[in-house]
C-alpha atoms as a PDB file:
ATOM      1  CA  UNK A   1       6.646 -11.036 -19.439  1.00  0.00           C
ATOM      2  CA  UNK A   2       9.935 -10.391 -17.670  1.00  0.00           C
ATOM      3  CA  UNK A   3      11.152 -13.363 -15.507  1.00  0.00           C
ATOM      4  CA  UNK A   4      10.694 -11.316 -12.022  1.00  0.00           C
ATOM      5  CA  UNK A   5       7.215 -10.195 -13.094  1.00  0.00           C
ATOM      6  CA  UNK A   6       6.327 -14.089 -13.900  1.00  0.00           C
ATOM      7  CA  UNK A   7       7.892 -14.635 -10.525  1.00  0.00           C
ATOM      8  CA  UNK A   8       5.681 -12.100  -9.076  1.00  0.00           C
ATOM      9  CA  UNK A   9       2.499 -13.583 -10.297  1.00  0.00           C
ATOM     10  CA  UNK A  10       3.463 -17.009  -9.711  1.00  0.00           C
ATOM     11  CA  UNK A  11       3.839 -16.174  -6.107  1.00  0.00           C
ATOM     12  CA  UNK A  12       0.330 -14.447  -5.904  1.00  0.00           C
ATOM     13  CA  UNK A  13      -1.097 -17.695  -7.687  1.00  0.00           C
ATOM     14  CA  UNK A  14       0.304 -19.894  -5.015  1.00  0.00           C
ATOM     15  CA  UNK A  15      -0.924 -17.928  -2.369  1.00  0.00           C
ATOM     16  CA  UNK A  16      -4.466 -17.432  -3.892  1.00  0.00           C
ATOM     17  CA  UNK A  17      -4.820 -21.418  -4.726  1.00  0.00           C
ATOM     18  CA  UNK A  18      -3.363 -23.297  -1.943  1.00  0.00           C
ATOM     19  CA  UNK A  19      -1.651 -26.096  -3.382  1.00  0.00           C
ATOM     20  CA  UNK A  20      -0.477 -26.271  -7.090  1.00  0.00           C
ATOM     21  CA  UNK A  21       0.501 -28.507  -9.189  1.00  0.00           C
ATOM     22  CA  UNK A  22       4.608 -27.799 -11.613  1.00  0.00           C
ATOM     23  CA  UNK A  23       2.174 -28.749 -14.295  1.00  0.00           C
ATOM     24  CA  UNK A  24      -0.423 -26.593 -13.458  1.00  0.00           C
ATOM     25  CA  UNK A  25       1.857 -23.426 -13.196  1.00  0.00           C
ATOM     26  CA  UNK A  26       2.901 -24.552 -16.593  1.00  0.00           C
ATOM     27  CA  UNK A  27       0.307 -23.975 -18.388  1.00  0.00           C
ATOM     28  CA  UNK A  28      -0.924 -20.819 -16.493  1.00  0.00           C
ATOM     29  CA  UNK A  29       1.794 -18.494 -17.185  1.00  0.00           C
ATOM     30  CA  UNK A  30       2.618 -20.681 -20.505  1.00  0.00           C
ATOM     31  CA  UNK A  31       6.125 -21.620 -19.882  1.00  0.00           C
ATOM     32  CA  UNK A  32       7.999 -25.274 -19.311  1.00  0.00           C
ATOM     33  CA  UNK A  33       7.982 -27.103 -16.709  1.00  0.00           C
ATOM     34  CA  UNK A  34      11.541 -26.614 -16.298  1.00  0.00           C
ATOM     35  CA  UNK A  35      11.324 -22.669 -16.362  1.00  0.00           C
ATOM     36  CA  UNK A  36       8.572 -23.173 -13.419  1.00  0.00           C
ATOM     37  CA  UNK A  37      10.908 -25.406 -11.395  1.00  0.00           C
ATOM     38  CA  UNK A  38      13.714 -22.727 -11.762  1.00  0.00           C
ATOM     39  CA  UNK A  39      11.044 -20.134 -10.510  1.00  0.00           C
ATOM     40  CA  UNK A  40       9.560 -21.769  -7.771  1.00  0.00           C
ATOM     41  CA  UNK A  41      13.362 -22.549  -6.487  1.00  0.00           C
ATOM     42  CA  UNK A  42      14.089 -18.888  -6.739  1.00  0.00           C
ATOM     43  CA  UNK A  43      10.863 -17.905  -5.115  1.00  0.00           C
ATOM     44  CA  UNK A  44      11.366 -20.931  -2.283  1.00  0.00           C
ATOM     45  CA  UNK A  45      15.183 -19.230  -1.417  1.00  0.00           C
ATOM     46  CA  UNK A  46      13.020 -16.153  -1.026  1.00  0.00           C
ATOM     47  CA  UNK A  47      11.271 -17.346   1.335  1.00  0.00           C
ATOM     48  CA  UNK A  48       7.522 -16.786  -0.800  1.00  0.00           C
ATOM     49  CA  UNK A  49       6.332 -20.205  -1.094  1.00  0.00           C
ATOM     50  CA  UNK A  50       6.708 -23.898  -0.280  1.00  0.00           C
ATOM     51  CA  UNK A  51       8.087 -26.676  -2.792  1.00  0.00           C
ATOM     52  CA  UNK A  52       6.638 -30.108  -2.591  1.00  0.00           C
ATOM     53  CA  UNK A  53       7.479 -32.842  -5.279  1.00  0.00           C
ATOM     54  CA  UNK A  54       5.797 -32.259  -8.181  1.00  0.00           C
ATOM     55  CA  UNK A  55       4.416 -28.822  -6.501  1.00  0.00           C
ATOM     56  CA  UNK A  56       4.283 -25.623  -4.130  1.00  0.00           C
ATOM     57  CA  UNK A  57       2.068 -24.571  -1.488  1.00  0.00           C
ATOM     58  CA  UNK A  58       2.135 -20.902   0.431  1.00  0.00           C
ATOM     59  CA  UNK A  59       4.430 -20.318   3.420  1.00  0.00           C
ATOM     60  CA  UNK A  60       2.092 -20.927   6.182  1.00  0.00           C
ATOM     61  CA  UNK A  61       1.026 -18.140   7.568  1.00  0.00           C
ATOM     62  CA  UNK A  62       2.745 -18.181  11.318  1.00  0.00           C
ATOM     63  CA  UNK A  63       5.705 -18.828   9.477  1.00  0.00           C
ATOM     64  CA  UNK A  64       5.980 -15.896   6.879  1.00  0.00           C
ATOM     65  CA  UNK A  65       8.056 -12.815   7.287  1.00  0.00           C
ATOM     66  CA  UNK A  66       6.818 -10.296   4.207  1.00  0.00           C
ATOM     67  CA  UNK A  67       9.187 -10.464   0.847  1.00  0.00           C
ATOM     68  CA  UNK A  68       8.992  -7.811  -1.272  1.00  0.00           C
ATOM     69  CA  UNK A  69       7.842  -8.003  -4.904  1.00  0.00           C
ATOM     70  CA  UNK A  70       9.738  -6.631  -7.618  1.00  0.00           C
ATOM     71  CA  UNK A  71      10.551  -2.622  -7.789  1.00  0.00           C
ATOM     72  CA  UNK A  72       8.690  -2.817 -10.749  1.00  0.00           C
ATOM     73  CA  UNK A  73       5.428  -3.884  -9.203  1.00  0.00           C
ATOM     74  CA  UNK A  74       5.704  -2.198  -6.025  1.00  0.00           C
ATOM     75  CA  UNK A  75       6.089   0.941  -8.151  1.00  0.00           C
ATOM     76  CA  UNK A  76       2.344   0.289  -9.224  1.00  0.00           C
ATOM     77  CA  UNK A  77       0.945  -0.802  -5.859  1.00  0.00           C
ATOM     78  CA  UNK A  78      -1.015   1.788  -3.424  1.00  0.00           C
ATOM     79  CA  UNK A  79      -0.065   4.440  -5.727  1.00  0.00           C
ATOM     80  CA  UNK A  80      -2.530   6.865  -4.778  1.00  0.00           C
ATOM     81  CA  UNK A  81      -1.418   6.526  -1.077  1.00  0.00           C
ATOM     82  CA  UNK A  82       1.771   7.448  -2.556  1.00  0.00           C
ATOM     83  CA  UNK A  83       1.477  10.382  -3.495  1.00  0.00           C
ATOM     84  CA  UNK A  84      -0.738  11.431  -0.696  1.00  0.00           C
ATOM     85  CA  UNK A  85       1.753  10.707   1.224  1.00  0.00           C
ATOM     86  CA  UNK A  86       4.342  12.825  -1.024  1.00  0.00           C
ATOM     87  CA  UNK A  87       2.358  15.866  -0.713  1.00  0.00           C
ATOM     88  CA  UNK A  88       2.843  15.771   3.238  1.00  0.00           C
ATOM     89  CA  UNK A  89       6.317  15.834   2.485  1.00  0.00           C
ATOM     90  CA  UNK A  90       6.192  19.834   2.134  1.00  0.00           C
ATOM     91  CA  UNK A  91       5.407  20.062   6.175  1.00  0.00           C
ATOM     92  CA  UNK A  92       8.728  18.092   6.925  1.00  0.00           C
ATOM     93  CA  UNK A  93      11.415  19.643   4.181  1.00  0.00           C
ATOM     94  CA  UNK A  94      11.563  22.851   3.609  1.00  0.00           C
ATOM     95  CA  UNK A  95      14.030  24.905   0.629  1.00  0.00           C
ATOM     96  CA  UNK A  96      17.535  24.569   1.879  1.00  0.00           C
ATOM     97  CA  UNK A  97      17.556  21.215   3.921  1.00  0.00           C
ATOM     98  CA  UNK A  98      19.666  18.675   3.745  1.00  0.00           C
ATOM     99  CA  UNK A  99      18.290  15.337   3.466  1.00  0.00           C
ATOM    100  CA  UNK A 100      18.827  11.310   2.899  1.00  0.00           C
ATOM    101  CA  UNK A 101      16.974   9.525   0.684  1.00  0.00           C
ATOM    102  CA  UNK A 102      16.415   5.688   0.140  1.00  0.00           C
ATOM    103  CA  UNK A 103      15.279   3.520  -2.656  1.00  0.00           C
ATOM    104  CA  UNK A 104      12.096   2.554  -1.885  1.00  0.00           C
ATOM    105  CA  UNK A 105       8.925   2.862  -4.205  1.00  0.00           C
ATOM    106  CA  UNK A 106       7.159   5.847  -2.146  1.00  0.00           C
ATOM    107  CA  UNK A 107      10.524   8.098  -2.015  1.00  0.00           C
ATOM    108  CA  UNK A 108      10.818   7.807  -5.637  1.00  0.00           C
ATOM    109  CA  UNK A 109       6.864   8.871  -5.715  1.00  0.00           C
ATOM    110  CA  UNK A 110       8.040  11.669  -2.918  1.00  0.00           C
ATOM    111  CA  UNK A 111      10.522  12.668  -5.307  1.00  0.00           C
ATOM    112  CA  UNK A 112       8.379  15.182  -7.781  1.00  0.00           C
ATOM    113  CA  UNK A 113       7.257  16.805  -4.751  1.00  0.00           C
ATOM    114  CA  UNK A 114      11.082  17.329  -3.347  1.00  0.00           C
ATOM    115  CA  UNK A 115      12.133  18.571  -7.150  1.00  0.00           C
ATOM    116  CA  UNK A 116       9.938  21.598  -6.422  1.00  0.00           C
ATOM    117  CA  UNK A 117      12.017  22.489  -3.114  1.00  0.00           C
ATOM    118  CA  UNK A 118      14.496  25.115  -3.979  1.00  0.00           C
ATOM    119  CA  UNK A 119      18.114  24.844  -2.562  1.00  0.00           C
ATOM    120  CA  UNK A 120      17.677  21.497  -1.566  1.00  0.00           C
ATOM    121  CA  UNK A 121      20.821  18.842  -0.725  1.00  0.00           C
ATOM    122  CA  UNK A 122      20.125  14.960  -1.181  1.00  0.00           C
ATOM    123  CA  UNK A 123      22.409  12.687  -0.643  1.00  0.00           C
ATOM    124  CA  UNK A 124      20.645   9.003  -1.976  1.00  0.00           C
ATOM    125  CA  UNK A 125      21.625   5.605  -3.216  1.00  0.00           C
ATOM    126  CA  UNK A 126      18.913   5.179  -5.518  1.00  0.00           C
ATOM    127  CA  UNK A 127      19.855   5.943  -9.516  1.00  0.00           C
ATOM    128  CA  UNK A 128      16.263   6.634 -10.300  1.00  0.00           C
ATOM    129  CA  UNK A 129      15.675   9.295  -7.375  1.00  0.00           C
ATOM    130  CA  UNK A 130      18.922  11.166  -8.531  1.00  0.00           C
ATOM    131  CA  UNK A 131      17.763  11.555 -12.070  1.00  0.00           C
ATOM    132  CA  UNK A 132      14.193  12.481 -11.187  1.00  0.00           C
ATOM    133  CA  UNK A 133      15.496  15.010  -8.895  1.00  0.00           C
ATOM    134  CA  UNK A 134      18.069  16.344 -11.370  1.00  0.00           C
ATOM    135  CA  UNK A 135      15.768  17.384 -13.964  1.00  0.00           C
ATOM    136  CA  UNK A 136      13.688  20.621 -11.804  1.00  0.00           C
ATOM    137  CA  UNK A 137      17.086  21.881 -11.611  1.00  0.00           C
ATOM    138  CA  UNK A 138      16.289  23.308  -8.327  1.00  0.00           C
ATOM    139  CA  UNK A 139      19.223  21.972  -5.366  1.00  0.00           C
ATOM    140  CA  UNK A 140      22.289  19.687  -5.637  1.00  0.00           C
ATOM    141  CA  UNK A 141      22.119  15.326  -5.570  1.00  0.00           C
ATOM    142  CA  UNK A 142      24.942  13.508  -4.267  1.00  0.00           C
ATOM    143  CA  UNK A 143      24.302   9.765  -5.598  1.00  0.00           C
ATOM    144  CA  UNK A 144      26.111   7.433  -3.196  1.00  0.00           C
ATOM    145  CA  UNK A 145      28.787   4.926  -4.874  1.00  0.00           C
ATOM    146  CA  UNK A 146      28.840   1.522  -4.718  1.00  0.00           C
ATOM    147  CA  UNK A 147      28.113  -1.652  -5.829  1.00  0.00           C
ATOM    148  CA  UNK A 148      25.113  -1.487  -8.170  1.00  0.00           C
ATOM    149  CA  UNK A 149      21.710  -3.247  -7.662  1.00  0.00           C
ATOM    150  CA  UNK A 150      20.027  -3.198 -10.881  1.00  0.00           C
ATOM    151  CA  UNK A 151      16.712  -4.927  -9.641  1.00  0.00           C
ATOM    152  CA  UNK A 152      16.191  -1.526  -7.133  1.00  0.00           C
ATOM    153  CA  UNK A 153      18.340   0.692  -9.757  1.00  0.00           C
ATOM    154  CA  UNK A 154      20.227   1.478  -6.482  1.00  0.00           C
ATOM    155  CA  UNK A 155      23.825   1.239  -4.806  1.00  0.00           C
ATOM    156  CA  UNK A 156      24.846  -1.008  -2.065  1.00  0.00           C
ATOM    157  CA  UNK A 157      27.587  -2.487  -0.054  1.00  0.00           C
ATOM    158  CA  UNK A 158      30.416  -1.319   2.155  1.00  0.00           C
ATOM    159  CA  UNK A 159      31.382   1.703   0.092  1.00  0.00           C
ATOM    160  CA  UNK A 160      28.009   3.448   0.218  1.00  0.00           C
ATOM    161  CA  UNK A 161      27.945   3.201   4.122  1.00  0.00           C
ATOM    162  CA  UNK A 162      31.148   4.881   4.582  1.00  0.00           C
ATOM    163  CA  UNK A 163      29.842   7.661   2.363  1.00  0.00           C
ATOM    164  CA  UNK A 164      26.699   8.097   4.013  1.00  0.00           C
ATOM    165  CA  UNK A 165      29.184   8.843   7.323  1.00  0.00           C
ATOM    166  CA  UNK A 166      30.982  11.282   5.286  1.00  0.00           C
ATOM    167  CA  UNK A 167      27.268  13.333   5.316  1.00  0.00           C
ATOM    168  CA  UNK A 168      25.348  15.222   7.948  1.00  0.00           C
ATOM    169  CA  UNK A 169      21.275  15.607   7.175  1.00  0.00           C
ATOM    170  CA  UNK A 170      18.675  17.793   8.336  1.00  0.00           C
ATOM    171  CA  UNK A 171      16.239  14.495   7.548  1.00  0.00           C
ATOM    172  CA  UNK A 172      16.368  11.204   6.600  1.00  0.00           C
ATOM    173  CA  UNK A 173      13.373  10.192   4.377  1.00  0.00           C
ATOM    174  CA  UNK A 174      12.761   6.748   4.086  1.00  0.00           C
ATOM    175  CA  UNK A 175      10.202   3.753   3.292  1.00  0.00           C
ATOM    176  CA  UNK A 176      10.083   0.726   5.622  1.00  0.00           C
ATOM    177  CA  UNK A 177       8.923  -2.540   4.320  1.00  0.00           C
ATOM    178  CA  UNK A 178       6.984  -3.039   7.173  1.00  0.00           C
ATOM    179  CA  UNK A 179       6.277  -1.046  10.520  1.00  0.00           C
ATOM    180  CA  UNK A 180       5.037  -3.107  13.757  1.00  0.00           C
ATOM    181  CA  UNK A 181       4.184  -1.643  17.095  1.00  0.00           C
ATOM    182  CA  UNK A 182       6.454  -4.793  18.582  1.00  0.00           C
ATOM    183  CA  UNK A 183       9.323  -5.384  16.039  1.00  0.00           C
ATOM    184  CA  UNK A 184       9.934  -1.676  14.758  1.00  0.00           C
ATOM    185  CA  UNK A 185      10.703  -0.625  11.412  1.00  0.00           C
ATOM    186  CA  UNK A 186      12.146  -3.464   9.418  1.00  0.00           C
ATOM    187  CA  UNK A 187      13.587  -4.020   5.630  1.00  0.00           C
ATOM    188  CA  UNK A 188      13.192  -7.527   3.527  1.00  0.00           C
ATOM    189  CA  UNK A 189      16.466  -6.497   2.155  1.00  0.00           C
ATOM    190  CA  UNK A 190      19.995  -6.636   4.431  1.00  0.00           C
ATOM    191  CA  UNK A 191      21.857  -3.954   2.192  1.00  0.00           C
ATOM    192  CA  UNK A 192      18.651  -1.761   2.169  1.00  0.00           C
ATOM    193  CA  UNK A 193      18.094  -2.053   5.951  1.00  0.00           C
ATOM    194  CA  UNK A 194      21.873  -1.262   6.718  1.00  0.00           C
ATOM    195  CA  UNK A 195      22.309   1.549   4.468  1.00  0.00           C
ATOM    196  CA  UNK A 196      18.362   3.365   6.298  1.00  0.00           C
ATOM    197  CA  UNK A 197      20.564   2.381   9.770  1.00  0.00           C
ATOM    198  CA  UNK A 198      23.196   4.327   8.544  1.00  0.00           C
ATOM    199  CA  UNK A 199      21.292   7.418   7.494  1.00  0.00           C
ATOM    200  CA  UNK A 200      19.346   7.270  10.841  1.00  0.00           C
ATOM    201  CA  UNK A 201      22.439   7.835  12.528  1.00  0.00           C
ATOM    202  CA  UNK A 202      23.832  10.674  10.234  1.00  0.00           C
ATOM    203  CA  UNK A 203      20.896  12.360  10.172  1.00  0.00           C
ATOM    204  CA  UNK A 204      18.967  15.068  13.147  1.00  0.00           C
ATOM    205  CA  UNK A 205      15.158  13.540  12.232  1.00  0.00           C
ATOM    206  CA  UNK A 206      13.957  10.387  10.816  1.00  0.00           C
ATOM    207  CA  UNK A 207      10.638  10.433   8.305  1.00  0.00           C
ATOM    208  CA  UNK A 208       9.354   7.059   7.519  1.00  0.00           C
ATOM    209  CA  UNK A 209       6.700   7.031   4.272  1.00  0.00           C
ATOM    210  CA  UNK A 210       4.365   4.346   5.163  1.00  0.00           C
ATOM    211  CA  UNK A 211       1.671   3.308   2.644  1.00  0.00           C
ATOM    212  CA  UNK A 212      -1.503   1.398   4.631  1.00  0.00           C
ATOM    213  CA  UNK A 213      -0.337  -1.889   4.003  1.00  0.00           C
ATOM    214  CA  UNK A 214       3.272  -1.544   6.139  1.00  0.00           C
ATOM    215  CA  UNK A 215       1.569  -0.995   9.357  1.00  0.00           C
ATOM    216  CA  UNK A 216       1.935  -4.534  11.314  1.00  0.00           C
ATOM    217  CA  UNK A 217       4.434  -5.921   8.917  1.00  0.00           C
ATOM    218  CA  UNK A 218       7.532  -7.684   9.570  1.00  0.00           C
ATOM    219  CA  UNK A 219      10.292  -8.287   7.752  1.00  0.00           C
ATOM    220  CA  UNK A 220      13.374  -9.904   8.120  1.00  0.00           C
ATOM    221  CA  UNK A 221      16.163  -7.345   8.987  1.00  0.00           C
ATOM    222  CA  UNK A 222      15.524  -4.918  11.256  1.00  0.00           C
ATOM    223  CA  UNK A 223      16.185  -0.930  11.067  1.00  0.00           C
ATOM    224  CA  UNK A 224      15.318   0.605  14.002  1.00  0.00           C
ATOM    225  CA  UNK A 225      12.938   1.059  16.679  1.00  0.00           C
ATOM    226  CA  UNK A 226       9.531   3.313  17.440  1.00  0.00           C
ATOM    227  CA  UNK A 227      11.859   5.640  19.461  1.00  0.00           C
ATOM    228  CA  UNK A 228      14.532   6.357  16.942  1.00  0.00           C
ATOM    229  CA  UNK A 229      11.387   8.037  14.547  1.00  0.00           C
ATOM    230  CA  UNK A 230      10.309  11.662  14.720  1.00  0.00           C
ATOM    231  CA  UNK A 231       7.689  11.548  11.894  1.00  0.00           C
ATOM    232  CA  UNK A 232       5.445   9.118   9.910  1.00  0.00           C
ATOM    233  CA  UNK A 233       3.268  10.176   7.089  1.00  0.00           C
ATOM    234  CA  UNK A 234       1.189   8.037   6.262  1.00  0.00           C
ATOM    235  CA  UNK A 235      -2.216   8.642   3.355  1.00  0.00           C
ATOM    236  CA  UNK A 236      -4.371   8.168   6.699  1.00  0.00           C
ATOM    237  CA  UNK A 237      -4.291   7.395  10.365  1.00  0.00           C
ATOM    238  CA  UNK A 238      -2.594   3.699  11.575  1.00  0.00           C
ATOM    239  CA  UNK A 239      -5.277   1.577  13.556  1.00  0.00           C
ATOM    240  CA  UNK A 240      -5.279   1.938  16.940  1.00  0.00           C
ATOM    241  CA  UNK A 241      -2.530  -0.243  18.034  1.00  0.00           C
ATOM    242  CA  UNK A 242       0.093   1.221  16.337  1.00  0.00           C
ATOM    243  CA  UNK A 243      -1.493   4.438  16.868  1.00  0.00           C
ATOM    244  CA  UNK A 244      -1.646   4.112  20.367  1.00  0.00           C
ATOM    245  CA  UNK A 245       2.523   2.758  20.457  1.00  0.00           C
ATOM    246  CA  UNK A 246       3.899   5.299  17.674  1.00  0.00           C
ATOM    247  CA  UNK A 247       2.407   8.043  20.549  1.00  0.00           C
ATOM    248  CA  UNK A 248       3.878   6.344  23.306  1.00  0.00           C
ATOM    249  CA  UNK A 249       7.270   6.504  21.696  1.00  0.00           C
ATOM    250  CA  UNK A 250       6.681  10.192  20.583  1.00  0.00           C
ATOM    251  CA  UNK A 251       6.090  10.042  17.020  1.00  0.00           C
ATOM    252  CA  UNK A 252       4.277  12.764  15.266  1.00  0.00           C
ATOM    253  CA  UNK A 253       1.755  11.562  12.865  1.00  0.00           C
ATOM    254  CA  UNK A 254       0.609  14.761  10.598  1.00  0.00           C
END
């Protein structure tokens, strides 16, 4: 098991059981107790869980801004959503657009879908979107330069942003980590959320891909607000409070 995945589970474990013992963790994911001290530091600096001595309980709840898991795992959660959502994509892009595209988990789901588009333009950060998109053959990928993320297989930093300025887009397509009918769209990651600003503003429409489990999430960096979106797609309808505030501030939900 890869040290992020371990992470990952060690989190959910924390969450699930309340309190936990170093030793208990030990023996659950069968490591020392000195790999499950260096974990639960990393996971603490992330803002996941609580240490104690000798321990960790969860963030408590009134406290806790979300923190994404690994790419890895996000890659496997809500996937059917996912692609629902990718198959809505066909009523926003059309053959010939221009578009920005992020790193998250449902874009690289979207991304089959967009390979189909003839003549398209993408201009995106993410290393994995640009190969999946290269191999239909069908429009032209501009991968962003920059410093490189390997976690998100993406590009970050200064140097992408004054690239993405260099760019004008029919759309930008992105994923949110969370969307809240008070706080707007926001990222758990600073590069991501700067780099989604920055295509927002080079961009004439902004799609948001928004799995279920984003609506009333908040996370700590914020993108943009209700009124800077054109479009959500979403596998199904928000409840009724984001409903009601994505229609004040003129969003189209198809």
């Amino acid at each position: 098991m890869k040290s992020t995945q371990r992470q990952d589970r060690m989190a959910a474990f924390v969450a699930h059981e309340g309190e936990v013992t170093v030793d208990t963790l030990a023996v659950r994911f069968d490591v020392s107790v000195e790999t499950v001290r260096r974990d639960l530091a990393k996971l603490e600096n992330q803002g996941r869980l609580r240490k104690f001595h000798g321990g960790a309980r969860p963030v408590p709840t009134q406290q806790r801004l979300h923190v994404e898991a690994s790419f890895e795992a996000r890659m496997n959660e809500e996937r059917a959503a996912k692609q629902a959502i990718a198959a809505k994509l066909t009523q926003i892009v059309h053959p010939g657009d221009t578009l920005f595209l992020d790193t998250g988990s449902t874009t690289l789901v979207a991304c089959s879908v967009l390979a189909e588009l003839r003549g398209l333009t993408v201009i995106t950060n993410s290393v994995a979107a640009a190969d999946k998109l290269t191999l239909g053959g069908q429009g032209q990928v501009y991968l962003l330069g920059g410093a490189y993320a390997r976690g998100n297989s993406q590009t970050v930093g200064p140097m992408v942003l004054e690239q993405i300025g260099r760019f004008r887009a029919d759309h930008a397509v992105l994923t949110p980590t969370g969307l809240d009918a008070e706080a707007g769209v926001t990222d758990a990651n600073a590069d991501e959320a700067e780099i989604a600003r920055a295509m927002i503003n080079s961009a004439q429409s902004v799609t948001f891909l928004t799995v279920p489990s984003k609506f009333g999430r908040k996370a700590a960096f914020h993108v943009c607000g209700l009124g800077q979106i054109q479009t959500v797609l979403a596998a199904g309808p928000p409840d009724d409070t984001h409903l009601k505030a994505l229609g004040t501030a003129g969003v189209a939900i198809p």
